[in-house]
Every structure is written in C-alpha cells, then in structure tokens.
Protein backbone atom coordinates (compact mmCIF):
# COMPACT_ATOMS: atom_id res chain seq x y z
CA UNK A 1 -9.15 -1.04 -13.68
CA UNK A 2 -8.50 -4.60 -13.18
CA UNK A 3 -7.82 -7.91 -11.19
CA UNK A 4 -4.83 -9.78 -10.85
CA UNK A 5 -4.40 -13.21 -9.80
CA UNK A 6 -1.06 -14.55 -9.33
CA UNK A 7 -1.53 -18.52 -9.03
CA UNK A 8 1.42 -21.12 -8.05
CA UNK A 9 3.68 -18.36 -9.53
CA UNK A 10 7.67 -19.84 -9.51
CA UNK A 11 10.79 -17.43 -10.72
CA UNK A 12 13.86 -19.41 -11.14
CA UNK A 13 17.74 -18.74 -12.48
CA UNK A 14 19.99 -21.38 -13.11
CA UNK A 15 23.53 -19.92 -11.48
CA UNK A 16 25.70 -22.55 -11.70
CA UNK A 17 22.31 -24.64 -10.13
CA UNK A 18 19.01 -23.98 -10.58
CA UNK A 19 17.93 -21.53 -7.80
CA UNK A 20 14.52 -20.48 -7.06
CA UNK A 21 13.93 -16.73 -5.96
CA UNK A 22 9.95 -16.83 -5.60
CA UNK A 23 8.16 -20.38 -4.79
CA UNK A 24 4.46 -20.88 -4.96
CA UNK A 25 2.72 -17.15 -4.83
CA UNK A 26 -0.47 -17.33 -5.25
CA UNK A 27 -2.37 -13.93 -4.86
CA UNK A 28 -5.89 -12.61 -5.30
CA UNK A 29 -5.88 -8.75 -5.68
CA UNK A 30 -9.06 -6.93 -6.61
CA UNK A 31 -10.16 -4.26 -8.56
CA UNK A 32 -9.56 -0.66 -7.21
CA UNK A 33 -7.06 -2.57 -4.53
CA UNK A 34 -3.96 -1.07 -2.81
CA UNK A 35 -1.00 -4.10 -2.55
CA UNK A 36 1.86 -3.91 -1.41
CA UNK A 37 4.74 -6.02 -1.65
CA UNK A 38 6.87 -5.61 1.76
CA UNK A 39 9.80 -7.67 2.62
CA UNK A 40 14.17 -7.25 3.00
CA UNK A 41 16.58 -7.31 0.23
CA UNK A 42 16.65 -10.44 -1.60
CA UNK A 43 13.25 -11.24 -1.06
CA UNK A 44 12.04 -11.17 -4.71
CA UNK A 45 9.35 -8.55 -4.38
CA UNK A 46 10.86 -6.28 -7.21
CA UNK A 47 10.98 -9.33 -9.13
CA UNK A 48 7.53 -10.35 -8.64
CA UNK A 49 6.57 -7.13 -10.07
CA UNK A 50 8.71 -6.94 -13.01
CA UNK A 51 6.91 -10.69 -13.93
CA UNK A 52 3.67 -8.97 -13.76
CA UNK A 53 4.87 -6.14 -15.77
CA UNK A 54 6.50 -8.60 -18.39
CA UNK A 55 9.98 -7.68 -17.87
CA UNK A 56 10.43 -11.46 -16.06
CA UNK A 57 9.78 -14.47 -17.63
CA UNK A 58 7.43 -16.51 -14.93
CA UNK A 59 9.63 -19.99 -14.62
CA UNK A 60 5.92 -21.76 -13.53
CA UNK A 61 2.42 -20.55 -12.42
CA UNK A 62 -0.04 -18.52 -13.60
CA UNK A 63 -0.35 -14.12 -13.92
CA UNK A 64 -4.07 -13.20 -15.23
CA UNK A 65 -5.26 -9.84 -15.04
CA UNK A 66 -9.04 -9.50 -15.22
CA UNK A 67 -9.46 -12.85 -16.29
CA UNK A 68 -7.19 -13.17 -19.22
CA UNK A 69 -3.85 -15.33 -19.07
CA UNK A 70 -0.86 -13.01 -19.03
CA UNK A 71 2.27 -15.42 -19.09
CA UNK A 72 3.21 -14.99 -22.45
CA UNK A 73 1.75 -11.32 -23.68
CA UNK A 74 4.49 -8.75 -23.75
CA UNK A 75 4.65 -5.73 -21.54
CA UNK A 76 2.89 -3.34 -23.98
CA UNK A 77 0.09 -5.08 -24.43
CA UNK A 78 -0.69 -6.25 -20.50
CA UNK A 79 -1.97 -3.04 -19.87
CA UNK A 80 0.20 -1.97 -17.17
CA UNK A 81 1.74 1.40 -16.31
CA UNK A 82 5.61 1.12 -14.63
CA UNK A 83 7.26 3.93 -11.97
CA UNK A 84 10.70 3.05 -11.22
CA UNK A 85 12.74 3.75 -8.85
CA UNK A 86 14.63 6.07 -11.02
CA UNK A 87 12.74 8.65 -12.57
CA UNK A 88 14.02 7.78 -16.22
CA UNK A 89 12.76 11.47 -17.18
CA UNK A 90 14.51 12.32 -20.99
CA UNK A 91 16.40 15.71 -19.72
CA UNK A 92 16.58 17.08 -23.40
CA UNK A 93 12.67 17.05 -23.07
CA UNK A 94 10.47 19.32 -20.47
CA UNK A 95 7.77 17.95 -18.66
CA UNK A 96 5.21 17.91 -21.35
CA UNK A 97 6.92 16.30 -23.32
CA UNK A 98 8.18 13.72 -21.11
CA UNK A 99 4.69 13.28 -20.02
CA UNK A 100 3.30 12.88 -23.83
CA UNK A 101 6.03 10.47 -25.28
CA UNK A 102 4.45 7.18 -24.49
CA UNK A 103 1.71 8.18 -26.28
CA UNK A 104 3.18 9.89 -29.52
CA UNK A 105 5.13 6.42 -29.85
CA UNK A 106 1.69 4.33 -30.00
CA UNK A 107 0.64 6.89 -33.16
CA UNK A 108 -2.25 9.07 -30.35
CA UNK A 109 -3.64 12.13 -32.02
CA UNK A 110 -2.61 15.42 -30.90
CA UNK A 111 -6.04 16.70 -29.19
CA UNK A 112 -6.24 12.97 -27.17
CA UNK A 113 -2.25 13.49 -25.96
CA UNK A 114 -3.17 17.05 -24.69
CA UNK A 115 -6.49 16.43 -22.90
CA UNK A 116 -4.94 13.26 -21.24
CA UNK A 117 -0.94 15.34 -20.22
CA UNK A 118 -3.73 18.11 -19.05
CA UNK A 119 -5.83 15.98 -16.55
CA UNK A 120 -3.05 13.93 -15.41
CA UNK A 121 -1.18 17.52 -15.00
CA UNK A 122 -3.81 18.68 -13.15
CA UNK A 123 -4.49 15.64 -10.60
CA UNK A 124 -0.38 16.06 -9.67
CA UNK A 125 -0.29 19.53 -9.33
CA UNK A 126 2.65 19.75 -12.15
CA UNK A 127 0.52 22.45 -13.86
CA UNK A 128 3.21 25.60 -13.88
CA UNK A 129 6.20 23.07 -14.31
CA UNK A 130 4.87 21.79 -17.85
CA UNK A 131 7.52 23.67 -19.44
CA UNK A 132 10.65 22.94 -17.07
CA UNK A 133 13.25 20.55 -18.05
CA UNK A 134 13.74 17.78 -15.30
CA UNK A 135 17.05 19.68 -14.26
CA UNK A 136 14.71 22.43 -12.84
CA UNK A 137 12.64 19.76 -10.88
CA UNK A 138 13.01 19.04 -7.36
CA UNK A 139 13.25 15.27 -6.32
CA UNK A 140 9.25 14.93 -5.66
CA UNK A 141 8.51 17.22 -8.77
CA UNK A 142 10.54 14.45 -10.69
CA UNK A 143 8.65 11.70 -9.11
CA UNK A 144 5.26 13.02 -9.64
CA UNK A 145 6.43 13.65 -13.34
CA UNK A 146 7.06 10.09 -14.01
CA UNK A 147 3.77 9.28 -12.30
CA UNK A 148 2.16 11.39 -14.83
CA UNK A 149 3.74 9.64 -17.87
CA UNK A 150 2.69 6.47 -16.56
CA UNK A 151 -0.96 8.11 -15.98
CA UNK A 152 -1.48 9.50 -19.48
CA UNK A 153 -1.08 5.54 -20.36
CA UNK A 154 -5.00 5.19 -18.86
CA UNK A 155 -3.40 1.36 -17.38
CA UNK A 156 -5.57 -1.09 -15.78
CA UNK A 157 -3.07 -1.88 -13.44
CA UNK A 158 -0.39 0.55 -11.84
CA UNK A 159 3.05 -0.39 -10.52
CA UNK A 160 5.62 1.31 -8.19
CA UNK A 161 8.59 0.16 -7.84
CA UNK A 162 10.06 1.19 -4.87
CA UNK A 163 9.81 4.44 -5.90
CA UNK A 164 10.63 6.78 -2.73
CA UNK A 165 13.61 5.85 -1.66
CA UNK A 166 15.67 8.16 -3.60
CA UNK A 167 13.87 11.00 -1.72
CA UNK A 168 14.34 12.65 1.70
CA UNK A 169 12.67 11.74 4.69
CA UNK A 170 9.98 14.88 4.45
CA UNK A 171 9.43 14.53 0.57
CA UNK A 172 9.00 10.66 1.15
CA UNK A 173 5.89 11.71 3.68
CA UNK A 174 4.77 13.78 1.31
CA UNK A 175 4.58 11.73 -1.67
CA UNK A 176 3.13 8.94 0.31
CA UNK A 177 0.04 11.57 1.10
CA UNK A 178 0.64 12.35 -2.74
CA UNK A 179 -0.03 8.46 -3.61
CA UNK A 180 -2.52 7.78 -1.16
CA UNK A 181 -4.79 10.85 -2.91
CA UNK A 182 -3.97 9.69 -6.56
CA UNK A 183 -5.46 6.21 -5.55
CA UNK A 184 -8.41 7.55 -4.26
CA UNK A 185 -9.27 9.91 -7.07
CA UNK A 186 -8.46 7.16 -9.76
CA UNK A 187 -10.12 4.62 -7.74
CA UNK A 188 -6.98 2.85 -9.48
CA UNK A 189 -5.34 -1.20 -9.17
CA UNK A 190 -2.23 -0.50 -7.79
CA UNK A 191 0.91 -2.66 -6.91
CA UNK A 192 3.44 -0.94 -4.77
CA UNK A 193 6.75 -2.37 -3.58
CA UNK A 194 8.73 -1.00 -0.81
CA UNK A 195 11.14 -2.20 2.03
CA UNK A 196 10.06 0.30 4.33
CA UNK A 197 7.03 -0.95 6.06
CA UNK A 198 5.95 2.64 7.42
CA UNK A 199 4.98 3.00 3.69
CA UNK A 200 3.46 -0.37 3.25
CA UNK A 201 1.32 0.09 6.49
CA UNK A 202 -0.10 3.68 5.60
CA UNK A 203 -0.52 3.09 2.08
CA UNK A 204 -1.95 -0.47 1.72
CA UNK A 205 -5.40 -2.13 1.83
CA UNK A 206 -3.13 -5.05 1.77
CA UNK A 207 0.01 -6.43 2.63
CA UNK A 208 2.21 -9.22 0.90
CA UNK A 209 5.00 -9.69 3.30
CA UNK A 210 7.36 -11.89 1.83
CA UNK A 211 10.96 -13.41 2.68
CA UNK A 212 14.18 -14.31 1.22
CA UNK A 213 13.46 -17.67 0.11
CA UNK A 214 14.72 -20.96 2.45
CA UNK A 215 15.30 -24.36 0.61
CA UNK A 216 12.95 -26.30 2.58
CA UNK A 217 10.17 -23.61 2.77
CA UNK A 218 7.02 -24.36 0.40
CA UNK A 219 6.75 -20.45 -0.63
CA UNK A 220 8.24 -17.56 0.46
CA UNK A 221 4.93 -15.43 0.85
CA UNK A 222 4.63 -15.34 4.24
CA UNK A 223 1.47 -13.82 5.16
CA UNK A 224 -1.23 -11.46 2.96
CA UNK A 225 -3.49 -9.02 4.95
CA UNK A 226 -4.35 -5.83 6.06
CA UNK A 227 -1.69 -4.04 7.56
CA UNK A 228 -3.71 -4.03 11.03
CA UNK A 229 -4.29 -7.85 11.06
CA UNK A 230 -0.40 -8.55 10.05
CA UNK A 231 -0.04 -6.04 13.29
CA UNK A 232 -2.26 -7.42 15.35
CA UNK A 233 -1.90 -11.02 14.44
CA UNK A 234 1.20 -11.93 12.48
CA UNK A 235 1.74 -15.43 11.56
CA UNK A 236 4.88 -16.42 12.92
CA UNK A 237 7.96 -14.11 14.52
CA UNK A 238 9.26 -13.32 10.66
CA UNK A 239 6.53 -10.91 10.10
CA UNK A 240 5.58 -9.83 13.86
CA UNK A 241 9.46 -8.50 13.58
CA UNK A 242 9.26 -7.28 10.38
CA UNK A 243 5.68 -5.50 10.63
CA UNK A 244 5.71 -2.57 12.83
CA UNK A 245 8.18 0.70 13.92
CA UNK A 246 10.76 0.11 15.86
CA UNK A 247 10.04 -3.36 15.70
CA UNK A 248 9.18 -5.85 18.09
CA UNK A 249 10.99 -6.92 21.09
CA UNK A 250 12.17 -11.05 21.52
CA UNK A 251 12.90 -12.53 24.43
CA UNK A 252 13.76 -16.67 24.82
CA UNK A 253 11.64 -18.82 27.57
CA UNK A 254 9.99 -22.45 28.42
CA UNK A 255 6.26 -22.56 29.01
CA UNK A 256 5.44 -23.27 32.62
CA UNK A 257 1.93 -23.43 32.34
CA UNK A 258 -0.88 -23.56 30.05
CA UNK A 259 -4.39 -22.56 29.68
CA UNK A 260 -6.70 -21.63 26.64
CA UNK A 261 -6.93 -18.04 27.46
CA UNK A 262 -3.68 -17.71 29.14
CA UNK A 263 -0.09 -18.89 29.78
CA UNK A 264 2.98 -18.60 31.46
CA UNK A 265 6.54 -18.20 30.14
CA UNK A 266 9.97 -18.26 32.53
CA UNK A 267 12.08 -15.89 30.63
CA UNK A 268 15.99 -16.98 30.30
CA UNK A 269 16.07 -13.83 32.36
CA UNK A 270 14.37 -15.59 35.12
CA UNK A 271 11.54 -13.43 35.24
CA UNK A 272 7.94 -15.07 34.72
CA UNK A 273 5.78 -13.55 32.31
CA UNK A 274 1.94 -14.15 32.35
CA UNK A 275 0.57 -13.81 28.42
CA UNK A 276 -3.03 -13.75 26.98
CA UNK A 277 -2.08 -16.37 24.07
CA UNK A 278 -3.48 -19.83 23.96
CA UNK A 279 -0.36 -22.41 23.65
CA UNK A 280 -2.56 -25.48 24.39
CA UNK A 281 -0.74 -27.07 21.13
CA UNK A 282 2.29 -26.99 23.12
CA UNK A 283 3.47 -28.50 25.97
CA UNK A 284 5.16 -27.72 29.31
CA UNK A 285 8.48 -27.21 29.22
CA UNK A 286 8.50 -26.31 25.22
CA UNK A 287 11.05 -23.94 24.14
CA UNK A 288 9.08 -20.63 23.40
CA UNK A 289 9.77 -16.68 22.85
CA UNK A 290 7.92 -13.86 23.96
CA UNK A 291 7.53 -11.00 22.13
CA UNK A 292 6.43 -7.44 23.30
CA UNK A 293 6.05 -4.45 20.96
CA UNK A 294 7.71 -1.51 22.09
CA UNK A 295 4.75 0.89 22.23
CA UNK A 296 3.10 -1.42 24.22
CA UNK A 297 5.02 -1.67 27.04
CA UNK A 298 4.05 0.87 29.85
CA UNK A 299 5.58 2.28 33.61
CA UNK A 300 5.73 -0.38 36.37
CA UNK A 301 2.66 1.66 37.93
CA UNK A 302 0.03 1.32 35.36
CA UNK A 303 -2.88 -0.49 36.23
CA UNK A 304 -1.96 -2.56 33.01
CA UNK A 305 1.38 -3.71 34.25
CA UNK A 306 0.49 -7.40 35.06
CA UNK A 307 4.16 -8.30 34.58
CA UNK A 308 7.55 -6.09 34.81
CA UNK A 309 10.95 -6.38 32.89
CA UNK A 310 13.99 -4.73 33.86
CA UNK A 311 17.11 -3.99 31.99
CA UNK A 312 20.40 -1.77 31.51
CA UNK A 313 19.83 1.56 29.48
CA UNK A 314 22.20 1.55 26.47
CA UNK A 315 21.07 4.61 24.45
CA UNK A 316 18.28 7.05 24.92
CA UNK A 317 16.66 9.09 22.16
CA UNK A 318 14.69 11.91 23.33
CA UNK A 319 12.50 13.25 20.41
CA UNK A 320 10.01 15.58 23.10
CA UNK A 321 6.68 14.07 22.17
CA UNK A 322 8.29 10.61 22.82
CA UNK A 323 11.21 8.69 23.72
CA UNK A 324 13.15 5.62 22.66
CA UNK A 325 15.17 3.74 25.19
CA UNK A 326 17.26 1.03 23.57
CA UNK A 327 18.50 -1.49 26.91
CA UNK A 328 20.30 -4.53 27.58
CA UNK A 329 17.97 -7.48 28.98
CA UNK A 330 20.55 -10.33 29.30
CA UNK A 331 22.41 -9.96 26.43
CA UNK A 332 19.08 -9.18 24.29
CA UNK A 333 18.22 -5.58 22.65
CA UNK A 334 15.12 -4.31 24.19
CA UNK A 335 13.66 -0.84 22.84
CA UNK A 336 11.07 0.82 25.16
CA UNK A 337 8.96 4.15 22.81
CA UNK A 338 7.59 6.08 25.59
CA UNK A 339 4.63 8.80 25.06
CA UNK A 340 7.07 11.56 26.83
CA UNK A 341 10.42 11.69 28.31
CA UNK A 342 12.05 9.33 30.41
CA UNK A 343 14.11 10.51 32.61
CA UNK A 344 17.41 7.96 32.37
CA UNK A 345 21.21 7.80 30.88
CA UNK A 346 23.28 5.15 29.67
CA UNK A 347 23.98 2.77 32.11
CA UNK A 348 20.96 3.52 34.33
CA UNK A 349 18.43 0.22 35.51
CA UNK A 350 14.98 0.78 34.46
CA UNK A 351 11.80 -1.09 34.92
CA UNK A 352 9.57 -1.45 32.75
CA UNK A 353 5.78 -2.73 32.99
CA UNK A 354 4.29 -5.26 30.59
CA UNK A 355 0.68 -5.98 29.99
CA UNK A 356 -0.46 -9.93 29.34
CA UNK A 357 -2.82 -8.62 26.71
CA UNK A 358 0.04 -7.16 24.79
CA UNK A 359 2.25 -10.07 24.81
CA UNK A 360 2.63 -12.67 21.66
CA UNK A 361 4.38 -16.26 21.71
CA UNK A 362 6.16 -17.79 19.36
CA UNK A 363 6.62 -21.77 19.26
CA UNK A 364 10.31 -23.26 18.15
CA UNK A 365 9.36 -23.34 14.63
CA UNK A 366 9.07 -19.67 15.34
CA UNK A 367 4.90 -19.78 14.70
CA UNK A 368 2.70 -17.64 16.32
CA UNK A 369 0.29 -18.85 18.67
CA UNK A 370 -3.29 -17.62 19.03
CA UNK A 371 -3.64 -14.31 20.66
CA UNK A 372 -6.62 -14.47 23.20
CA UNK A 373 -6.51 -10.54 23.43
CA UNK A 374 -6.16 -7.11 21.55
CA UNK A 375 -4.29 -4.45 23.29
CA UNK A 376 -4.27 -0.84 23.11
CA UNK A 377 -2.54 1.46 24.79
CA UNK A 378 -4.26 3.97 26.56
C-alpha cells in the first residue's frame, strides 16, 4: 500500500473566467488509512479524486504517492485502482471475465489472472456468481463485482467514488459493512468519497470535510479529522451542521456574559442559555449562535437540564425505538431525536431540556469557540 500527500493542490477551469473549484488542499494520508472525502454538491470532492487518479489535470500543487511526484504520470501507471459510481460492468461478459479484463489488457499470464479473480472472488463472496452475466446480478452483487476488478489490479491506493448511492437504503448498509471488512482484510489505502456523512462517519479513520468554494476563502478544506473529533469539536458551524444525523440545531443570540469555562447567550427567543464554551475572545454583546445537537437535548426533568427551550410541534416521526420531533422555535427549525416516543401532535407546545455541556457557540464569522466540556447522553 501507499501514502499520499496532496500539497497546495489548486483545480481550476477557465468558463468564460478563470474559476477555481479546489484552493490550497494540502493532505497527509497514511499507509493502510481510511479517507474520506465528505462535503455537498459542488464541493469538488469527486474532482479531487479523479486528480489523484489522473483523470484531472492538477492546475497547481503537488500529488505524491509514497514519495514519488505524481502530477504528470498517467493513470495507469500511478498505481491506483478506480470504483465508480456506475458499475461500468461489460454485460456481453460474465463476472469472470469482467473481473479478469484489466489484466488480460496489460499481457498477465493465464495462471496469475486466475489465482488473483480467485482470491479477490473469494474475499467478496462472488464465488457461485463467476459465471453470471451482470444482468443476473443484483445491485450489491454488481457493486462488489466492480470492486473485484479493481482488486485483481493489486493497487497501492484504492478509490471509491461515491459508489453507493445507486443502491437502496438496506444494500447501502450492507455494502458499507462489506467495505469496512475488505479494508480490514487488505489492510488497504483507501480514498472514499461520499455526500452522505452516515457513510463517511462509520467508514473513516478520517474525515476531509470540504465546501463549495467562496472567493475570498484561502481553501475550501474545511477541517480533516476523525469523524469523532469533527463531532465533538467541529471548527466552525459549516461542519458542526454538516457532521452528524439529523444535523445540528442553530439558534441566533448576543453573549451576556463571559467566563473561561462558561458563558451565557440571550437567545432572539428571549430565553437565556448557560453554555460550557469559553468565548473569552469575544466580547459582551457580540452577535453569537448556539447550537444544540438533536440527540443531545433531553426532558425538562433530567438532572442534566440546566437550561429549557420550548417550541411549536410541526411534524412528529415516530419510528418505536425513537422519535423525531421537527418544531418551530421563532421562526427557526428545531428537531428534537428522542430515545422513545413522545407523546405530541402537530401544533402541540413542548419543552424541551438542554444541557450546558452539550451546547456549542459559534462567533459571527461563524467559528467555533472552544468547548470546555464533552457530553454524552446517558
């Protein structure tokens, strides 16, 4: 397997003007690492892969992989194994075939293409199906085909583009436990994009969350970590909301007072919230917002309720193990998950309790402030 280190990397296309998609990525991924690229549509976190994989020209910057500079090398030779999004499976060929092309084109001999379509058969189950055409596949059956092809390819470096989202919610679980396994067994590089940050958080050692790029901003990477520190302690409100399911609540406020292990925010709402964040940077009377994570937030008698919230039920989703209650707090969407039923309807008040050590603040330039405190819910 093998490193990759993405340094100053800049993708530009001249539409009309010269527009930058990706600005200043700089990345240090390890051997045997899990990455994944995370971010909304228009981010450029296909297209960061594709520049690794050679299909994109890299406008500035530097791509090495273990060590050796990768700008100008074409695909073939980078070492790299591709799963798209599509399966590109050749119906007119069944899935040995399919799974052997690759390496018939680069001249292999016979008894090294059947060892290598046998073990790669083997670690994706896909031994009975070696002689169906793809038309006789199921969705995941597909997938796991097109892993295999890129498998037999023995790559230093593996990349997934997007590749679940043309399956159904339970084959999408299952080929994330599928993925998860492969990377264990090959002890494999991987590089993984996805939109859906369920996947990104389950799957990755690490996260690149990035953003559709702003003129002003100096990159568009916004923050690279595990998925439990981008939980715990995003960088600024862009990835707090974009890490975690359902995301996270936002409320607007002024700081009222400060402290280094705690403040105090007046909500727009009028209601006074007391948070474990230190805000000393900022001053009295700044222009702040709160935000609250839906999981966290707990009933009014809970010896962790240091602070309550109340607000108009608009919809409310009753799953049996848990609930979702999506209200109306002065205008702003506020989604309460629940461990069991709630009993309320639309249009119903309900209270809700918030602890301090669950809270995070956000400054004007929408940057987090320190978090004084870890909470979980008991």
């Amino acid at each position: 397997m093998a490193e990759v280190t993405l340094t100053n990397v800049l993708k530009n296309y001249k539409l009309g003007v010269l527009k930058d998609t990706l600005r200043n990525i700089n990345l240090d991924i390890k051997d045997g690492e899990f990455i994944v690229f995370v971010g909304p549509s228009g981010c450029g976190k296909s297209t960061l892969l594709r520049m690794v994989a050679g299909l994109e020209d890299i406008t500035g910057g530097e791509l090495k992989i273990d060590g050796v500079y990768m700008n100008d090398i074409p695909p073939v030779e980078r070492g790299v194994g591709m799963v798209f999004q599509s399966y590109a499976l050749y119906p007119h060929m069944d899935v040995r075939e399919n799974m052997a092309f690759g390496l018939k084109l680069k001249k292999f001999d016979k008894d090294t293409i059947e060892k290598r379509v046998a073990h790669a058969s083997k670690i994706l189950g896909l031994e009975a199906l070696m002689d169906r055409k793809p038309k006789a596949l199921s969705g995941g059956q597909r997938q796991r085909v097109a892993i295999g092809r890129s498998i037999v390819q023995q790559p230093n470096v593996f990349l997934f583009d997007e590749p679940l989202s043309n399956l159904d919610a339970a084959l999408r679980v299952k080929m994330r436990i599928e993925i998860a396994k492969l990377h264990k067994e090959l002890n494999a590089t991987i590089i993984y994009v996805t939109h859906d940050q369920v996947e990104a958080m389950t799957l990755a050692d690490r996260i690149a969350v990035l953003s559709p790029l702003k003129d002003s901003a100096e990159t568009n990477l916004e923050q690279f970590g595990s998925p439990l520190e981008l939980y715990h302690n995003p960088c600024n409100k862009f990835v707090a909301g974009f890490i975690g399911s359902p995301k996270m609540n936002f409320l607007k406020g002024q700081l009222i007072e400060i402290g280094e292990e705690r403040c105090r925010v007046k909500l727009n709402t009028g209601d006074v919230i007391t948070a474990c964040v230190d805000a000393r940077r900022a001053n009295v009377g700044d222009k702040v917002e709160l935000g609250i994570r839906p999981e966290h937030l707990v009933p009014v008698d809970h010896p962790d309720a240091e602070n309550r919230l109340s607000g108009v039920v608009q919809v409310a989703e009753h799953l049996g193990a848990e609930s979702f209650v999506y209200m109306d707090v002065d205008g702003e969407d506020f989604t309460v998950k629940a461990a069991s039923e709630i009993p309320v309807d639309t249009g119903d008040s309900l209270e809700v309790g918030i602890p301090a050590k669950a809270c995070y603040l956000f400054d004007h330039e929408e940057k987090a402030f320190r978090r004084t405190s870890k909470y979980n819910r008991s």
